[in-house]
N, C-alpha and C. Protein backbone atom coordinates (compact mmCIF):
# COMPACT_ATOMS: atom_id res chain seq x y z
N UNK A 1 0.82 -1.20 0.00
CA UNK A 1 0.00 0.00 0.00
C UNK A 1 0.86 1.26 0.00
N UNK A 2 1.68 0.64 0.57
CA UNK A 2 2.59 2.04 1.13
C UNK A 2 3.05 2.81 -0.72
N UNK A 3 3.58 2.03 -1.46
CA UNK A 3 4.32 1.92 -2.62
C UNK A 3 3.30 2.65 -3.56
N UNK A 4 2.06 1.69 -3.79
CA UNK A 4 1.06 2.30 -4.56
C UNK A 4 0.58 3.55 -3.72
N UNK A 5 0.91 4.02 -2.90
CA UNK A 5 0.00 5.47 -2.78
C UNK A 5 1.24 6.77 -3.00
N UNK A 6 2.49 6.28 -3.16
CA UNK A 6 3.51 6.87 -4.08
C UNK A 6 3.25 7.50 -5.31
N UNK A 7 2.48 6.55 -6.14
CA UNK A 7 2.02 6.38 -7.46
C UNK A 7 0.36 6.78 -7.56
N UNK A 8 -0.44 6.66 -6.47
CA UNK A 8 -1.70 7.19 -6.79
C UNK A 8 -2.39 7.78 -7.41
N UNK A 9 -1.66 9.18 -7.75
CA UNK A 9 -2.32 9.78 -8.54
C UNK A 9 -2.22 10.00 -10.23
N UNK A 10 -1.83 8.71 -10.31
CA UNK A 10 -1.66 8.32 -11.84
C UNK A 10 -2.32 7.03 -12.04
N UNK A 11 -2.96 6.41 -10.99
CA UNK A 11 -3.41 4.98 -10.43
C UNK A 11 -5.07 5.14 -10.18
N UNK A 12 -5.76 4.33 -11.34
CA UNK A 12 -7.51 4.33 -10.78
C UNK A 12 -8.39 6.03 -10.99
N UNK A 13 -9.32 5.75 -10.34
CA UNK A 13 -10.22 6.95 -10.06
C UNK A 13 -9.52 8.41 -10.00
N UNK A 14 -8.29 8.05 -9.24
CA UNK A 14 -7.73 9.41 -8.80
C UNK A 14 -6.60 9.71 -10.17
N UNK A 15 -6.14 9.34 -10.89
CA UNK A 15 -5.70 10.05 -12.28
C UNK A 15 -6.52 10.99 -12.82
N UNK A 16 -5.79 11.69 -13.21
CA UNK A 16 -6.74 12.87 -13.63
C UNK A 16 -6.42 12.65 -15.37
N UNK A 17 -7.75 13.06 -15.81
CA UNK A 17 -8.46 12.46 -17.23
C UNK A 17 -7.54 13.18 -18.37
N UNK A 18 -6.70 14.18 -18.06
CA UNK A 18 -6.04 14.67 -18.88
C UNK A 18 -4.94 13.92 -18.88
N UNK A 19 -4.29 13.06 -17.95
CA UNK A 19 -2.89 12.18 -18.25
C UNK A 19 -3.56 11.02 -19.12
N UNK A 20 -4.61 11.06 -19.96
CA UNK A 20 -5.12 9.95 -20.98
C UNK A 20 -5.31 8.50 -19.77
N UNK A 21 -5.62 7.83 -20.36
CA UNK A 21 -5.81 6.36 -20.00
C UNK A 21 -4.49 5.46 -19.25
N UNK A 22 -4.87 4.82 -17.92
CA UNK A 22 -4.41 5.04 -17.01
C UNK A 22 -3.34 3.18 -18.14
N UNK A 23 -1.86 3.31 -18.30
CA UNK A 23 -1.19 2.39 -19.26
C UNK A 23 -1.21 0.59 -18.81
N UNK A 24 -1.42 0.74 -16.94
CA UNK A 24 -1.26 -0.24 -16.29
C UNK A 24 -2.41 -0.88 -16.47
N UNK A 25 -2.70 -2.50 -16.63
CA UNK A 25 -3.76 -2.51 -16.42
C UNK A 25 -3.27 -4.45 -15.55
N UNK A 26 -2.49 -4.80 -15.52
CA UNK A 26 -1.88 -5.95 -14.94
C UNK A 26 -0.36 -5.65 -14.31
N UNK A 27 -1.25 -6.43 -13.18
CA UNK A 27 0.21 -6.65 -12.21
C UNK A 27 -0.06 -8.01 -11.45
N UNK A 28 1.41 -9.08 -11.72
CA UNK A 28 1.02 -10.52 -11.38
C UNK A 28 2.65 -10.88 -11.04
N UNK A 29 2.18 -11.65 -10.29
CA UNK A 29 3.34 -12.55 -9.90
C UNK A 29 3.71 -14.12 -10.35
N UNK A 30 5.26 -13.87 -10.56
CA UNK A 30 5.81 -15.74 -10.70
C UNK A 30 6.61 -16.04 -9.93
N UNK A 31 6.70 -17.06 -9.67
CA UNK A 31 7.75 -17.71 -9.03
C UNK A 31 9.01 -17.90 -8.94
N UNK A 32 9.74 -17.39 -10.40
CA UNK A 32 10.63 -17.66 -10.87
C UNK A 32 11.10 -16.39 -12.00
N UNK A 33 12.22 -15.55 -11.94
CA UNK A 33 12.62 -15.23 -13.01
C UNK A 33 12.46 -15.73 -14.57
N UNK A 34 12.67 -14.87 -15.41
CA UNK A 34 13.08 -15.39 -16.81
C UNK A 34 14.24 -15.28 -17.52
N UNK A 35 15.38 -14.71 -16.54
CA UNK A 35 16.93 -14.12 -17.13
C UNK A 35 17.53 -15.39 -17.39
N UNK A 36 18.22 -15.39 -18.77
CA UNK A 36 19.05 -16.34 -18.82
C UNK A 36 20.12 -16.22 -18.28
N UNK A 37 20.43 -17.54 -18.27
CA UNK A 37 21.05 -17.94 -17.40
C UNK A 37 21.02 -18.04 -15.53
N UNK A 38 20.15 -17.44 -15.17
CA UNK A 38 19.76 -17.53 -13.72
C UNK A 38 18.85 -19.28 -13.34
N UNK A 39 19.76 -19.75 -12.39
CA UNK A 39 19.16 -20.62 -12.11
C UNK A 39 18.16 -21.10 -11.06
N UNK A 40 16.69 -20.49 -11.38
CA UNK A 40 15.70 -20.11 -10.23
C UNK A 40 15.49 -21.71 -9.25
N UNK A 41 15.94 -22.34 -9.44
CA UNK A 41 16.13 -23.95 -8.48
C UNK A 41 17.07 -23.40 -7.15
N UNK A 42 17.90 -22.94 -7.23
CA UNK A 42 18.85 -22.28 -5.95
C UNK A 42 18.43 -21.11 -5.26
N UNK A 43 19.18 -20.84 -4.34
CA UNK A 43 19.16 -19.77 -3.70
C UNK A 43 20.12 -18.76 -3.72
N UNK A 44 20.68 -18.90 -4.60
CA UNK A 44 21.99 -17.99 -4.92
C UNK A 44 21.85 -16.32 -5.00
N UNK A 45 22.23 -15.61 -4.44
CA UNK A 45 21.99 -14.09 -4.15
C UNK A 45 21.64 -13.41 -6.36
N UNK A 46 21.03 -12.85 -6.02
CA UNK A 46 20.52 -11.97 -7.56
C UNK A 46 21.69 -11.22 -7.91
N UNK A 47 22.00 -11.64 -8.93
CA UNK A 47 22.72 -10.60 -10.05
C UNK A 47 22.34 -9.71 -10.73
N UNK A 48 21.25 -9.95 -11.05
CA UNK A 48 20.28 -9.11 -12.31
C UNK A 48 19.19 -8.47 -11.44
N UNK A 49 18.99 -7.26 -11.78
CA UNK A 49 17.38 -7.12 -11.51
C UNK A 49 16.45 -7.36 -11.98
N UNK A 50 17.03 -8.03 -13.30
CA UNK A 50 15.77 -8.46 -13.93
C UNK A 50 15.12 -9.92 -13.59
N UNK A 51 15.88 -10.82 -12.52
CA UNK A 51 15.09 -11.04 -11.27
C UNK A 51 14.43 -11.20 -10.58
N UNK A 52 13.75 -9.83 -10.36
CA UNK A 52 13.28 -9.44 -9.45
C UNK A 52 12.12 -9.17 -9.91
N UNK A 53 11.91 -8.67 -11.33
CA UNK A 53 10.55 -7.69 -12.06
C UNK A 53 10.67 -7.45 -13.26
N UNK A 54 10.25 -6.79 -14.00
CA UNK A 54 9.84 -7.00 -15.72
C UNK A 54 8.47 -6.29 -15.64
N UNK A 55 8.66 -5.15 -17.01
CA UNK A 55 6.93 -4.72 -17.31
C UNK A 55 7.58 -4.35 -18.96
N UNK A 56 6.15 -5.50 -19.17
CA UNK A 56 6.06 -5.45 -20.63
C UNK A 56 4.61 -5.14 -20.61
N UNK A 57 4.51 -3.58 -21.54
CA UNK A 57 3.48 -2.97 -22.19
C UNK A 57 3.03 -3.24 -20.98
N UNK A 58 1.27 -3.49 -21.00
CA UNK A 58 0.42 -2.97 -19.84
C UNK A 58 0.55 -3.39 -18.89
N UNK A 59 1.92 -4.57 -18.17
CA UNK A 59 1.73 -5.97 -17.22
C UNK A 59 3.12 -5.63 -16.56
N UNK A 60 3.05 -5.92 -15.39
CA UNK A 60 4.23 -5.49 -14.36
C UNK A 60 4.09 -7.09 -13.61
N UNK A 61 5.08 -7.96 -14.03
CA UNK A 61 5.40 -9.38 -13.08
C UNK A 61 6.42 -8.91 -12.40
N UNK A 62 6.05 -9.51 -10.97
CA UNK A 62 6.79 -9.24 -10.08
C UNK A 62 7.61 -10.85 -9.62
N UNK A 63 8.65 -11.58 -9.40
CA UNK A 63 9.35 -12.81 -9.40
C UNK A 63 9.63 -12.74 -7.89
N UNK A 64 9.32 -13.73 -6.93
CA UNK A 64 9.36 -14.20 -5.58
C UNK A 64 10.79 -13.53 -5.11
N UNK A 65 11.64 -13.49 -6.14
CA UNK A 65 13.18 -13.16 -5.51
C UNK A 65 13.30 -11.70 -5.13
N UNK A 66 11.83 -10.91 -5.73
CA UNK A 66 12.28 -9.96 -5.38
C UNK A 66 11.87 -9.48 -3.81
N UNK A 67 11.61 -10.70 -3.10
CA UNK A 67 10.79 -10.77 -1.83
C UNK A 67 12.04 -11.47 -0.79
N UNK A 68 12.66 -11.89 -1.94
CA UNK A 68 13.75 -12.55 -0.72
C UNK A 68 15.57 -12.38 -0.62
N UNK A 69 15.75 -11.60 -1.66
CA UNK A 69 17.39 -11.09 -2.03
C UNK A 69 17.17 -9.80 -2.11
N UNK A 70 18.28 -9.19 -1.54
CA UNK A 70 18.73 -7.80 -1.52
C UNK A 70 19.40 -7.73 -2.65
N UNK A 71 19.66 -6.16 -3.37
CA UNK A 71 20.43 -5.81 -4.37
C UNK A 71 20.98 -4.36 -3.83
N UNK A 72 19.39 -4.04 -4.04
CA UNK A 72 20.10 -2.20 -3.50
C UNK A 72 20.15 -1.65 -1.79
N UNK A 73 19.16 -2.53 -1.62
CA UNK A 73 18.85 -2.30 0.03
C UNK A 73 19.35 -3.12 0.93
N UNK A 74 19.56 -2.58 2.28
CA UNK A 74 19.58 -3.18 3.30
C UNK A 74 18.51 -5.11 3.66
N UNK A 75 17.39 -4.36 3.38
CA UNK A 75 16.45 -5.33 4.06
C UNK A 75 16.15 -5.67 2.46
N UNK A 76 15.18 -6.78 2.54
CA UNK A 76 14.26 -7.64 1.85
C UNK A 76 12.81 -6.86 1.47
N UNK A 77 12.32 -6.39 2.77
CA UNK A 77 11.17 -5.33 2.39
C UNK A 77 11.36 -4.33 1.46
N UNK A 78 12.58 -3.37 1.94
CA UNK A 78 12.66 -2.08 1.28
C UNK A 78 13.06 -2.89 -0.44
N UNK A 79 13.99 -3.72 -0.51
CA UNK A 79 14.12 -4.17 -2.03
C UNK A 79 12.94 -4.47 -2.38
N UNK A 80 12.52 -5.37 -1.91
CA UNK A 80 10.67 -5.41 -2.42
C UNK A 80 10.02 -4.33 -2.77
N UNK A 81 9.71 -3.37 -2.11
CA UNK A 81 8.86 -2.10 -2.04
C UNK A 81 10.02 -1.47 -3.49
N UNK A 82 11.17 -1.10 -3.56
CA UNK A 82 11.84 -0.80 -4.64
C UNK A 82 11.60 -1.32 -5.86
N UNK A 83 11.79 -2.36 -5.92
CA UNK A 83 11.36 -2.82 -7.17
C UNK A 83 9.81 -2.86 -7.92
N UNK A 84 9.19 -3.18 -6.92
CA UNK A 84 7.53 -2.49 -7.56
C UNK A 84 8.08 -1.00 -7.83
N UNK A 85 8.20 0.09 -7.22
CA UNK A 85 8.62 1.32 -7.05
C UNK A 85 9.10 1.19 -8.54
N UNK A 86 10.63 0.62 -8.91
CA UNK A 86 11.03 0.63 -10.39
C UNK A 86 10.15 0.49 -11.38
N UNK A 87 9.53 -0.81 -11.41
CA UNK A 87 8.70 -1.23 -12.24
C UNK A 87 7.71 -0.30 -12.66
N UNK A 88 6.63 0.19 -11.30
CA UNK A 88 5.97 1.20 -11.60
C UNK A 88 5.91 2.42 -12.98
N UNK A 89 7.73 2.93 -12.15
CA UNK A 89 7.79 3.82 -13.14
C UNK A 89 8.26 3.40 -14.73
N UNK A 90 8.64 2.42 -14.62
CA UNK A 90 8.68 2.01 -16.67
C UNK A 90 6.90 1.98 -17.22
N UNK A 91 6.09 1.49 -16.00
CA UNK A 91 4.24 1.32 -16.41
C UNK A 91 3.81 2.76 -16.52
N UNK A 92 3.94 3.54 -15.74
CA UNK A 92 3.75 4.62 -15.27
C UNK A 92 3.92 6.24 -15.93
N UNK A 93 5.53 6.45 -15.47
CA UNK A 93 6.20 7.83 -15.65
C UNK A 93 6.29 7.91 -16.97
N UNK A 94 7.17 6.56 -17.40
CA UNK A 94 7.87 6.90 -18.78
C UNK A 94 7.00 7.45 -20.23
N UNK A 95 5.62 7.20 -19.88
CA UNK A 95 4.88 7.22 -21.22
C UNK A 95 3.74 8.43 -21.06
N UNK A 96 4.34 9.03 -19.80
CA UNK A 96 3.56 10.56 -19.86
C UNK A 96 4.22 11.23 -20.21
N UNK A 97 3.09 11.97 -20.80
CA UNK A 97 3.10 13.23 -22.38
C UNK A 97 3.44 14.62 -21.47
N UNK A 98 4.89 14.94 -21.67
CA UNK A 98 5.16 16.87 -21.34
C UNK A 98 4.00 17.63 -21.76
N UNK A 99 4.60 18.83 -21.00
CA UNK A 99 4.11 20.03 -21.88
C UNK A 99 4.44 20.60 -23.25
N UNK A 100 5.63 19.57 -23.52
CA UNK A 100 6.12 20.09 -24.58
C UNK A 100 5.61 19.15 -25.59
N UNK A 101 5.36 18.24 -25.28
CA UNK A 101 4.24 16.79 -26.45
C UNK A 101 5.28 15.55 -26.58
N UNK A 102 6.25 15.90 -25.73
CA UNK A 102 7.26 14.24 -25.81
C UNK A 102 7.21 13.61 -24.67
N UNK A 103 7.58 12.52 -24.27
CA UNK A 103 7.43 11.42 -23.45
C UNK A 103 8.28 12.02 -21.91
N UNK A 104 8.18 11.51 -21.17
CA UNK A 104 8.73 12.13 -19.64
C UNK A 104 9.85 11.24 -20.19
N UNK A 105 9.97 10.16 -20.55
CA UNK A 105 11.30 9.24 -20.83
C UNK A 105 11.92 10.36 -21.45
N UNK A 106 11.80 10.60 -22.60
CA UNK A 106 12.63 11.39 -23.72
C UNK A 106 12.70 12.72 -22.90
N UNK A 107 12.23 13.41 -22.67
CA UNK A 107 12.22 14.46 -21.47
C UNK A 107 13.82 14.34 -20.29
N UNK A 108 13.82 13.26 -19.80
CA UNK A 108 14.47 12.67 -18.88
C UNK A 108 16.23 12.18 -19.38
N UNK A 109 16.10 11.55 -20.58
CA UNK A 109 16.95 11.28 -21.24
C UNK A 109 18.05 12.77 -21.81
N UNK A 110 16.96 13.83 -22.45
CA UNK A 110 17.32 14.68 -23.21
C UNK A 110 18.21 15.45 -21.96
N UNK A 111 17.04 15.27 -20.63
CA UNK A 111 18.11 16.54 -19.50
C UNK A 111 18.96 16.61 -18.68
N UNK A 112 19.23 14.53 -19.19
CA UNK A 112 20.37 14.27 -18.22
C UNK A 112 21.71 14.05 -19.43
N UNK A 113 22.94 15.12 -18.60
CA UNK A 113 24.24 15.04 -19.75
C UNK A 113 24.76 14.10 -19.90
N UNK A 114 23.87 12.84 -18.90
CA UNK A 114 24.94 11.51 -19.41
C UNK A 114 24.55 10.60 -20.27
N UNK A 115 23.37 10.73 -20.67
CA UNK A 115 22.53 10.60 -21.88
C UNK A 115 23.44 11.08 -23.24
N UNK A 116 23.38 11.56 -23.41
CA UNK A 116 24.44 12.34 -24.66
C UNK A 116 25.95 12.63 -24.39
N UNK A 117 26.55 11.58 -23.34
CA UNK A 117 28.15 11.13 -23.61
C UNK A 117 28.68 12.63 -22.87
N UNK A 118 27.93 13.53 -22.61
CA UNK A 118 28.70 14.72 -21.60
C UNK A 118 29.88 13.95 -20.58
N UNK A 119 30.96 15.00 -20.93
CA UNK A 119 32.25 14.36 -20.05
C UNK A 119 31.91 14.80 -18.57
N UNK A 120 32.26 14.36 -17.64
CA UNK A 120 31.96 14.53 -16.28
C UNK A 120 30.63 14.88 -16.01
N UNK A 121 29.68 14.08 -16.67
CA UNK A 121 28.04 14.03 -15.95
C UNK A 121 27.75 13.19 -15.07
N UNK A 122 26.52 13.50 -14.12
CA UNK A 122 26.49 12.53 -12.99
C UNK A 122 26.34 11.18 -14.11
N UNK A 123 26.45 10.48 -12.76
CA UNK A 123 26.44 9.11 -13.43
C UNK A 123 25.42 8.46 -12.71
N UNK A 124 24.50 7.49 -13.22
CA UNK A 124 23.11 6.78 -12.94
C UNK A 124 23.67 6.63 -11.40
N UNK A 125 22.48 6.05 -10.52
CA UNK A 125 22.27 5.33 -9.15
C UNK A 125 23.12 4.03 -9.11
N UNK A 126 23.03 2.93 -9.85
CA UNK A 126 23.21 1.96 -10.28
C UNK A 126 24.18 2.02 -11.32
N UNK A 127 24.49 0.76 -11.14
CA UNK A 127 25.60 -0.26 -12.36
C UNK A 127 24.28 -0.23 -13.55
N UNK A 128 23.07 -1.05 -13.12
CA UNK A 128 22.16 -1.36 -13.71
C UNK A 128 21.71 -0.16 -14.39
N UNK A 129 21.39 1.00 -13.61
CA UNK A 129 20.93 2.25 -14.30
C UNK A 129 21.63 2.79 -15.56
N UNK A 130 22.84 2.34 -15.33
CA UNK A 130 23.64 2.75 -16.73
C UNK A 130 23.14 2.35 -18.22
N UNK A 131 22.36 1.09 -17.83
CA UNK A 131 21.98 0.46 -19.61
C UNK A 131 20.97 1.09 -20.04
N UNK A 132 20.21 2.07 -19.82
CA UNK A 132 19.43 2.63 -20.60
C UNK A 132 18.83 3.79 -19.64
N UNK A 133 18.03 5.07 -20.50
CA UNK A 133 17.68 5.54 -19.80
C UNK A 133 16.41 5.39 -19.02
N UNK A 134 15.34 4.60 -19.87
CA UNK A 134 14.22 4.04 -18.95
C UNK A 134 15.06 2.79 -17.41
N UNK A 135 15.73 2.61 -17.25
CA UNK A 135 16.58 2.07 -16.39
C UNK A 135 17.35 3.27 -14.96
N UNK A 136 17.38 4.00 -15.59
CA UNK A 136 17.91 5.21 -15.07
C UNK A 136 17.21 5.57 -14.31
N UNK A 137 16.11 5.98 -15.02
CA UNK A 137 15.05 6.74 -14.32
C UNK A 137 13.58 5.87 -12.92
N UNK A 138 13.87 4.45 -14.14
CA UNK A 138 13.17 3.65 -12.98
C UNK A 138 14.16 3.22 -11.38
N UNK A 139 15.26 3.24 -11.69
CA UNK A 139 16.28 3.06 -10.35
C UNK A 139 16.39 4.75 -9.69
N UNK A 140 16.54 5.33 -10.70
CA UNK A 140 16.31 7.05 -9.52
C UNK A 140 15.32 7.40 -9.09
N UNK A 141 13.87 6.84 -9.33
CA UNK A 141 13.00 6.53 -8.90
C UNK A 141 12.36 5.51 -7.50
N UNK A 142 13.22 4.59 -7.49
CA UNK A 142 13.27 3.78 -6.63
C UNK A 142 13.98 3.88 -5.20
N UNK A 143 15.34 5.11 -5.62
CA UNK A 143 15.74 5.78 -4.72
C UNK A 143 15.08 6.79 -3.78
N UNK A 144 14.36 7.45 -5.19
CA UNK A 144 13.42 8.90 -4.47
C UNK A 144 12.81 8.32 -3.46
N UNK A 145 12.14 6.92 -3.70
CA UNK A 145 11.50 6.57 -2.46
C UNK A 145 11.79 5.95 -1.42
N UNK A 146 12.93 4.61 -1.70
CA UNK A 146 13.34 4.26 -0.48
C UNK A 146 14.10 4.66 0.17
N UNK A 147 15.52 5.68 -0.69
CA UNK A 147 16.70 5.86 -0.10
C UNK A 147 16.63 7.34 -0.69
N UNK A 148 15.61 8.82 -0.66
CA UNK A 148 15.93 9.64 -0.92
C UNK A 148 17.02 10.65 -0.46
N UNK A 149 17.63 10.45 0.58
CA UNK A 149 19.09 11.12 1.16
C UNK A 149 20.12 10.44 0.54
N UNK A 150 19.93 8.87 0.28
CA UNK A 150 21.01 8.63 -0.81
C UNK A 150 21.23 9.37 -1.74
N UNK A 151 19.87 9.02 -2.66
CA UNK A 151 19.56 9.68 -4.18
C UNK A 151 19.88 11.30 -4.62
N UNK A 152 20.01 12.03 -2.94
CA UNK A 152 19.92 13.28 -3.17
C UNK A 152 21.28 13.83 -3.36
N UNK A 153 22.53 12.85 -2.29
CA UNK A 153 23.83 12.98 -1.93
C UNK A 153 24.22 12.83 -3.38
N UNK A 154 24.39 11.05 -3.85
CA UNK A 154 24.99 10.80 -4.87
C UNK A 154 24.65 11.27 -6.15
N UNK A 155 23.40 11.14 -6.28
CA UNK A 155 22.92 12.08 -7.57
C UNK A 155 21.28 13.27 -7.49
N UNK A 156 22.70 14.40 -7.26
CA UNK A 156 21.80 15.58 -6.68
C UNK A 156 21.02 15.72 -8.32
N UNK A 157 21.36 15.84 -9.30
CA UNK A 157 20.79 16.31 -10.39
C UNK A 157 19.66 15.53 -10.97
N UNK A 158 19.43 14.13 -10.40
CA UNK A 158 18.27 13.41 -10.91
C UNK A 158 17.21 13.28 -9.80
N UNK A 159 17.46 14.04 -8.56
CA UNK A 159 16.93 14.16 -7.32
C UNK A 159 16.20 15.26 -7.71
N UNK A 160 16.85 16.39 -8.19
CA UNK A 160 15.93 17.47 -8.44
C UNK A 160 15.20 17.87 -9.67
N UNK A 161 15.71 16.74 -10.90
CA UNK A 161 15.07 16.03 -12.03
C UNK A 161 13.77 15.89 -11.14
N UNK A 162 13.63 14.55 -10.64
CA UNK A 162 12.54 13.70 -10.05
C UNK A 162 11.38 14.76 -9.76
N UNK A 163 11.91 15.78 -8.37
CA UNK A 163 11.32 16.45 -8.01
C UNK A 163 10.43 17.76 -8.74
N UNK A 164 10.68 18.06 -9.23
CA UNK A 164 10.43 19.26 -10.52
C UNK A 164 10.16 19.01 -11.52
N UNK A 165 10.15 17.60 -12.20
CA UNK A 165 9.37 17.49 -13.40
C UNK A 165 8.31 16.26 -12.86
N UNK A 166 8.32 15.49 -11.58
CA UNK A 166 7.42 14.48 -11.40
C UNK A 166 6.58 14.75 -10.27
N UNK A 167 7.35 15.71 -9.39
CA UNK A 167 6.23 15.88 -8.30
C UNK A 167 4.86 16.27 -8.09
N UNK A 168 4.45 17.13 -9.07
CA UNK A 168 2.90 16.99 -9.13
C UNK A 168 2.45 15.74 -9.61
N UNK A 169 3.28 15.19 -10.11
CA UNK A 169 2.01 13.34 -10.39
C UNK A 169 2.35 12.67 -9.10
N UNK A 170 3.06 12.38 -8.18
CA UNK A 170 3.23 12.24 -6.99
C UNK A 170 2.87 12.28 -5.93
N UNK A 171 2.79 10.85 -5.37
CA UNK A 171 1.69 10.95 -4.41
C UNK A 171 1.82 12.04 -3.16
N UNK A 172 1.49 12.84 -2.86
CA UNK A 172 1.30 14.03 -1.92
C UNK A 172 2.23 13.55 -0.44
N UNK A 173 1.69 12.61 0.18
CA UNK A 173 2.49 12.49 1.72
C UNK A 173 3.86 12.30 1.26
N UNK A 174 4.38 11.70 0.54
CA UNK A 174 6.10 11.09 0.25
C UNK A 174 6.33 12.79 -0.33
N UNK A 175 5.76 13.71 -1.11
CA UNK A 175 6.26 14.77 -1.88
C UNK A 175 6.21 15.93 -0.32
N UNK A 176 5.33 15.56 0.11
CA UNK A 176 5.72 16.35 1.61
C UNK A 176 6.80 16.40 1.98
N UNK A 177 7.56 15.28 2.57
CA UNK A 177 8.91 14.65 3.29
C UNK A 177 9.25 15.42 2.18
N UNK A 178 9.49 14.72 0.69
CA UNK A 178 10.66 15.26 0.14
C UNK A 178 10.63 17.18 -0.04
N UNK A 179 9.26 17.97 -0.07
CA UNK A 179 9.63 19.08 -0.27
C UNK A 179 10.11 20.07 1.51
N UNK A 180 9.61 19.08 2.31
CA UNK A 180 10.09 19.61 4.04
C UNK A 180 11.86 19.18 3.83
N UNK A 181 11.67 18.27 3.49
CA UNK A 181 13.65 18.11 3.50
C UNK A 181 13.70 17.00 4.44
N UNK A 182 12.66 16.39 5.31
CA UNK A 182 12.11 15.97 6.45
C UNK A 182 12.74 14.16 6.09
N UNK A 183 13.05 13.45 5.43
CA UNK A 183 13.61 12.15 5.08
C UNK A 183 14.98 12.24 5.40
């Protein structure tokens, strides 16, 4: 609950009719990854995040491991709650329309200098964040919420990305903390 009311107001009844038709419409769980080479029979700590979760087009699967191996977090919960959190935003953020008529992805991509090979630009959250920018943005995303004093230290510029181009779609109590300074 905690996670989805992050995301609320892009979620159900409470989206507002001008962000078009709400993209999510499945979210399910397996048992098991689909990364090759991962061998979901063991218990061997996660390499991949892909792992953990996957959203293709309207469907966000969530894989048991991401309930029981750490990657970015401390605990098992907070990785859990993160990775929905990631996922979310590939269902979610990436395919809302600016003011300017392009995608928050392309938006996101265009305003970060490490997107376009800028020498000394921040550099993603993640190892993982590096392979793309929908990757980027779903792991600086995942920060904003579990680890926003991380996210803010190591990468001040996608902290205040997040904040200023996403916080009005954002669920209100978490945009509190982050605009009090209060996390």
């Amino acid at each position: 609950l905690t996670v989805f009311s992050h995301y609320a107001p892009l979620l159900g009844k409470q989206r507002d009719g001008k962000l078009g038709a709400q993209p999510l419409k499945n979210f399910t769980r397996f048992k098991v990854g689909l990364d090759r080479g991962a061998d979901p029979l063991t218990d061997e700590p996660v390499t991949s995040p892909g792992d953990f979760g996957v959203t293709i087009l309207d469907t966000i699967t969530m894989y048991d491991k991401a309930n029981i191996d750490t990657l970015d977090f401390p605990t098992t919960a907070q990785q859990f709650r993160g990775t929905i959190e990631h996922e979310l935003s590939h269902a979610l953020l990436e395919p809302l329309i600016t003011t300017g008529g392009g995608t928050m992805i392309q938006k996101f991509a265009d305003d970060m200098p490490f997107w376009d090979g800028s020498a000394g630009a921040e550099a993603p959250p993640t190892a993982y964040a590096g392979k793309t920018a929908q990757e980027d943005l779903a792991e600086s995303m995942m920060f904003f919420f579990e680890d926003p004093k991380d996210l803010q230290t190591r990468c001040p510029e996608r902290f205040a990305w997040i904040k200023t181009n996403l916080g009005a779609v954002l669920g209100s109590e978490h945009m509190k903390t982050i605009n009090e300074g209060t996390f």
